[in-house]
C-alpha atoms as a PDB file:
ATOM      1  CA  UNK A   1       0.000   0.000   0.000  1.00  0.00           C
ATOM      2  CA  UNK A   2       1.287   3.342  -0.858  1.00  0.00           C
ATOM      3  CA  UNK A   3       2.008   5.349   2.335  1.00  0.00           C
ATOM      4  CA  UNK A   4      -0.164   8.305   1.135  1.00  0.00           C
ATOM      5  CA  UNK A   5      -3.319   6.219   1.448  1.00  0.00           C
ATOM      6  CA  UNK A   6      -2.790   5.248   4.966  1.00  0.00           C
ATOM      7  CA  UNK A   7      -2.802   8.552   5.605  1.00  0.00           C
ATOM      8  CA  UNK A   8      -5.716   9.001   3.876  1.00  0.00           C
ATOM      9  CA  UNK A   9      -7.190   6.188   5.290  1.00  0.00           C
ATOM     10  CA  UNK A  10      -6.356   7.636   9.017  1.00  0.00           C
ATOM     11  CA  UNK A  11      -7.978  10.811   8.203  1.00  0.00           C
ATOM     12  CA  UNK A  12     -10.969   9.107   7.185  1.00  0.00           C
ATOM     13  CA  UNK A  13     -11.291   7.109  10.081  1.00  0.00           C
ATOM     14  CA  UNK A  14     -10.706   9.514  12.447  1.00  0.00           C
ATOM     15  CA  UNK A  15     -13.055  12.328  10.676  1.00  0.00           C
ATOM     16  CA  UNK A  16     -15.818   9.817  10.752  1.00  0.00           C
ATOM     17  CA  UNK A  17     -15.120   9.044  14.951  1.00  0.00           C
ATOM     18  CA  UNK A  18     -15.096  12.959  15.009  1.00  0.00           C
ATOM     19  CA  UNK A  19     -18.689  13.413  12.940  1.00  0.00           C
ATOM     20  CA  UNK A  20     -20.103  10.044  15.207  1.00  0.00           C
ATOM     21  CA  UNK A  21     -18.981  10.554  19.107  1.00  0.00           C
ATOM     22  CA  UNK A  22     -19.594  13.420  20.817  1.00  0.00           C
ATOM     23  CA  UNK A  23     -16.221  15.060  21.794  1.00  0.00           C
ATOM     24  CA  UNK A  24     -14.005  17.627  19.447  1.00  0.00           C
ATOM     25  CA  UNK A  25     -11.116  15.651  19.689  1.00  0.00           C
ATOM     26  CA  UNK A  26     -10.831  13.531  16.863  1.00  0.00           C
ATOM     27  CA  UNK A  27     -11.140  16.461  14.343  1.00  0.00           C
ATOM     28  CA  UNK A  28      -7.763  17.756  14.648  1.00  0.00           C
ATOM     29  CA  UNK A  29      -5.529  14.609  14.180  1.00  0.00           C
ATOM     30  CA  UNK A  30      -7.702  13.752  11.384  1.00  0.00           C
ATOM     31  CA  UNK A  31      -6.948  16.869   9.143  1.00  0.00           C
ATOM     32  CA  UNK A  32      -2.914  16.358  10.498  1.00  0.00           C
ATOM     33  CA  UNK A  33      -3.580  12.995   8.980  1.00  0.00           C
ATOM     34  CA  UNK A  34      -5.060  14.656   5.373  1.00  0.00           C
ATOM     35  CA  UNK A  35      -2.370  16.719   4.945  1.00  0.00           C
ATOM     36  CA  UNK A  36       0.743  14.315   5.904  1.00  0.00           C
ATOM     37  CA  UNK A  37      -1.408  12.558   3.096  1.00  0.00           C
ATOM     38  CA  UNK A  38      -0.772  14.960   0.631  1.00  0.00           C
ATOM     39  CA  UNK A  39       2.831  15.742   1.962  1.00  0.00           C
ATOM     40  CA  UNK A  40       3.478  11.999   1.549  1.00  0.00           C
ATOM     41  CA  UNK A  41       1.994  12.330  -2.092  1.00  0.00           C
ATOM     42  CA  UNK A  42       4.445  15.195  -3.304  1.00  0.00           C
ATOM     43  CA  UNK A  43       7.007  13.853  -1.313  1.00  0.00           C
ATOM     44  CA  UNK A  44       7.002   9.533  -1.854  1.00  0.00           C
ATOM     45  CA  UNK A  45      11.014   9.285  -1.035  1.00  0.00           C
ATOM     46  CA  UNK A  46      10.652  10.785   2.567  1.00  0.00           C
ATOM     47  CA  UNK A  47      10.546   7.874   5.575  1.00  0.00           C
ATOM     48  CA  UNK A  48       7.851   7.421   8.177  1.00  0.00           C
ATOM     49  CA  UNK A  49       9.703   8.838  10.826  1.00  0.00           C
ATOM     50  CA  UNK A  50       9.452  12.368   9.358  1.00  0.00           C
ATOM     51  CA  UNK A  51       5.948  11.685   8.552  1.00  0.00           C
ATOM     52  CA  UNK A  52       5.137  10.578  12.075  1.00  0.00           C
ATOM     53  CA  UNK A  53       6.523  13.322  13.230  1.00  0.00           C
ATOM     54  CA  UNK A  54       4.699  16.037  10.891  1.00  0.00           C
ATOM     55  CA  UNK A  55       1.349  14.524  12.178  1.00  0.00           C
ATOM     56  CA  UNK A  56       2.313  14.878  15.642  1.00  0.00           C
ATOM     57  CA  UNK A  57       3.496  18.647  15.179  1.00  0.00           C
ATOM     58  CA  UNK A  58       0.259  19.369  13.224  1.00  0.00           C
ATOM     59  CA  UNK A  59      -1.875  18.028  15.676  1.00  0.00           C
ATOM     60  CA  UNK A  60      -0.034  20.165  18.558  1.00  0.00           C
ATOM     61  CA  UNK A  61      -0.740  23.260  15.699  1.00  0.00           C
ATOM     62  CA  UNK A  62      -4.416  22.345  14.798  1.00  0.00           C
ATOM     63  CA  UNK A  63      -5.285  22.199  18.171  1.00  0.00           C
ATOM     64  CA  UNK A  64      -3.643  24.789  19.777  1.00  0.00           C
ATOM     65  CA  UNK A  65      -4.357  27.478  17.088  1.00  0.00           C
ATOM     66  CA  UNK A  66      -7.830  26.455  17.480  1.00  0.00           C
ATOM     67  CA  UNK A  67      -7.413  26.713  21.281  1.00  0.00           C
ATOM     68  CA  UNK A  68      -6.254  30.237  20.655  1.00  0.00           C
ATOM     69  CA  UNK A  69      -8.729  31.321  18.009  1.00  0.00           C
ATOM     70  CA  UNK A  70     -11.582  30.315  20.823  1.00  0.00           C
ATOM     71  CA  UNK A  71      -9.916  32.668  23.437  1.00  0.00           C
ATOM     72  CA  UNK A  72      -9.815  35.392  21.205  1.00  0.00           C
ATOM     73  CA  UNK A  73     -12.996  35.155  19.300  1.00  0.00           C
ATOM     74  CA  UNK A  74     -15.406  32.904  22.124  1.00  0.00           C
ATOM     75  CA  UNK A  75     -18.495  31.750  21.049  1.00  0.00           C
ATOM     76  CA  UNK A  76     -21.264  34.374  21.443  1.00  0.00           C
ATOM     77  CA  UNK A  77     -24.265  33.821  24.084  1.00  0.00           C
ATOM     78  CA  UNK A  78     -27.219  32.707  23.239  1.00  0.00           C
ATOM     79  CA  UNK A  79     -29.967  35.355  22.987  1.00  0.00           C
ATOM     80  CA  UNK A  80     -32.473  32.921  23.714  1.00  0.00           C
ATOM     81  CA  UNK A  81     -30.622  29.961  26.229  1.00  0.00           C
ATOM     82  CA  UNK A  82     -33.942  28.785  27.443  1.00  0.00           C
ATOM     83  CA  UNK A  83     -35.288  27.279  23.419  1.00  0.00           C
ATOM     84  CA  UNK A  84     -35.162  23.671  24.442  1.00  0.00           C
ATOM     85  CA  UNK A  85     -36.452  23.728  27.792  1.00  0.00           C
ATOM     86  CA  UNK A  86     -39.717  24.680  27.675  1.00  0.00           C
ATOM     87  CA  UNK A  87     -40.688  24.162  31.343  1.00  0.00           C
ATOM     88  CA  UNK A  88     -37.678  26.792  31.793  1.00  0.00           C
ATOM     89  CA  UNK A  89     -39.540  29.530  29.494  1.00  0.00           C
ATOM     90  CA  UNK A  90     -42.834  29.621  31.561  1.00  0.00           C
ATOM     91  CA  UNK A  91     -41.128  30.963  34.798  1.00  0.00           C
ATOM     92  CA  UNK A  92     -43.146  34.047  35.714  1.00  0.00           C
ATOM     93  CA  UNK A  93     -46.389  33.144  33.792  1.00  0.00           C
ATOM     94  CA  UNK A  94     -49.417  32.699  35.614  1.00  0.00           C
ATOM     95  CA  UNK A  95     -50.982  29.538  35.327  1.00  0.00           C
ATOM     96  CA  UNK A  96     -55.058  28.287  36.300  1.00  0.00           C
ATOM     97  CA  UNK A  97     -55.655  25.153  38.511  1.00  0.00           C
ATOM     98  CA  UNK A  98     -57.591  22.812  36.491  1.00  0.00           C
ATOM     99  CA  UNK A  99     -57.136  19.596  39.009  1.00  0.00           C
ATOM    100  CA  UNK A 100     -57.017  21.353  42.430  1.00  0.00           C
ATOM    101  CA  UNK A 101     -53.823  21.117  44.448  1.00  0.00           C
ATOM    102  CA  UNK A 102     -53.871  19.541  46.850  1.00  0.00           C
ATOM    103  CA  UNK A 103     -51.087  18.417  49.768  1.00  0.00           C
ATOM    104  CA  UNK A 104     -48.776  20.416  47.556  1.00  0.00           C
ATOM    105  CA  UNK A 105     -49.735  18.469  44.000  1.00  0.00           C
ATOM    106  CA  UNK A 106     -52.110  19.156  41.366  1.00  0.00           C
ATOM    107  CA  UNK A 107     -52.498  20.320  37.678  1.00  0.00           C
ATOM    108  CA  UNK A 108     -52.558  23.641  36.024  1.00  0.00           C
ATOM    109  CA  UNK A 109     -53.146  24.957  32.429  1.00  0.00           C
ATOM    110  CA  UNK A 110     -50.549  27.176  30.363  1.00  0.00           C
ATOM    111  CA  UNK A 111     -51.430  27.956  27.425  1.00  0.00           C
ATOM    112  CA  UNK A 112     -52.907  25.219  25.423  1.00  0.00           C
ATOM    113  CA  UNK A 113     -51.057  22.170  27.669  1.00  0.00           C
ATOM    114  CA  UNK A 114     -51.248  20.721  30.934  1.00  0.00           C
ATOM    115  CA  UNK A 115     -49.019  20.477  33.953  1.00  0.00           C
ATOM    116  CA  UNK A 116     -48.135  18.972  36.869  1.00  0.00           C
ATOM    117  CA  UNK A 117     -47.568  21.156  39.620  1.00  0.00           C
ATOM    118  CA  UNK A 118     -46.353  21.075  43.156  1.00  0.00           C
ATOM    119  CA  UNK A 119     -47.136  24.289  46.062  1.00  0.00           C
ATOM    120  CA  UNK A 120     -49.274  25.364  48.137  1.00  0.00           C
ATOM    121  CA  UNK A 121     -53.323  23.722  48.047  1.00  0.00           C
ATOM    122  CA  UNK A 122     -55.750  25.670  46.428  1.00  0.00           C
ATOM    123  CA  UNK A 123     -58.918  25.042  44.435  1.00  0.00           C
ATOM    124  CA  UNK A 124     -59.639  24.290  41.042  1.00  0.00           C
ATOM    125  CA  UNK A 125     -59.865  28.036  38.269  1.00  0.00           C
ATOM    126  CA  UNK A 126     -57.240  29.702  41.272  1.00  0.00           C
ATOM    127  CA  UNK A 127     -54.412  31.816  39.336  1.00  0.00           C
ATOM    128  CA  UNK A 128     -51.071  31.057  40.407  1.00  0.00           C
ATOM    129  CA  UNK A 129     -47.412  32.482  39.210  1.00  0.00           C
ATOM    130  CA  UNK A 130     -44.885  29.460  38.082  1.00  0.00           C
ATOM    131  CA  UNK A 131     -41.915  30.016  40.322  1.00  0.00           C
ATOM    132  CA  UNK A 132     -39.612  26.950  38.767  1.00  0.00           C
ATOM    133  CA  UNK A 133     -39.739  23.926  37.346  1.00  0.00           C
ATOM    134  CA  UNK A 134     -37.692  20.536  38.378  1.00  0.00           C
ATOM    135  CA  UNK A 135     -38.094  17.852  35.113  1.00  0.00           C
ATOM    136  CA  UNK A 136     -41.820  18.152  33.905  1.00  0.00           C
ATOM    137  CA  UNK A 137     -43.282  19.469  37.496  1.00  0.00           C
ATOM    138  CA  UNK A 138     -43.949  23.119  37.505  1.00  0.00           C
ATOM    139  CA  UNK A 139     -43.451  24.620  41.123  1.00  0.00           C
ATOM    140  CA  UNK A 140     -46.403  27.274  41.579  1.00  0.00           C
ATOM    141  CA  UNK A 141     -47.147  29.771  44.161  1.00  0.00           C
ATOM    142  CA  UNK A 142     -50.649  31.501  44.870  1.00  0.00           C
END
């Protein structure tokens, strides 16, 4: 097998671990990989000790440019952080008791959905402010 294609090869594999787990580690070694590919393709006669070690300086370059590109550009904040948690977004809406609460657990109504809520008993149409939320349980106060 030509040396250029293992290279290759190694990118491949370790661009498709990158796309498929969850971390951002793979990514970096990966593109070292590519391009010791292509170095290895211009330059057939060199051995795979200098190869070796081109990946591994790459790698340390890939990864700490990109280190240092984060610092001095960092990802901006979310102007909305609360889009997937929905429970999250109805902190500080009022709510109506549909199933009456009572010792500290009932149902309410936001919007068009239902709820389960924990606080303090009262009776079924009562309005009550959503203080927090813990999983799918709305905490409510009267």
């Amino acid at each position: 097998m030509e040396p250029h294609w293992a290279w290759f090869t190694l990118a491949a594999v370790l661009v498709i671990i990158e796309v498929v787990s969850p971390t951002f580690f793979f990514l970096w070694p990966g593109l070292a990989a590519g391009i010791v590919g292509f170095f290895a393709l211009a330059w057939p006669d060199t051995g795979s000790v200098p190869r070796i070690v081109l990946f591994a300086i790459l790698t340390l370059i890939l990864a700490l440019g990109w280190r240092t590109y984060l610092r001095r550009y960092p990802p901006m904040a979310s102007d909305n952080p609360n889009l997937n948690q929905r429970g999250q977004q109805l902190i500080g809406q009022k709510a109506v008791v549909i199933e009456p609460i009572v010792n500290g657990r009932g149902r309410v109504r936001v919007g068009d959905s239902t709820w389960l809520c924990t606080g303090p008993d009262a009776p079924v149409d009562a309005v009550v402010a959503i203080t927090g939320v813990d999983g799918v349980v709305l905490t409510v106060t009267l």
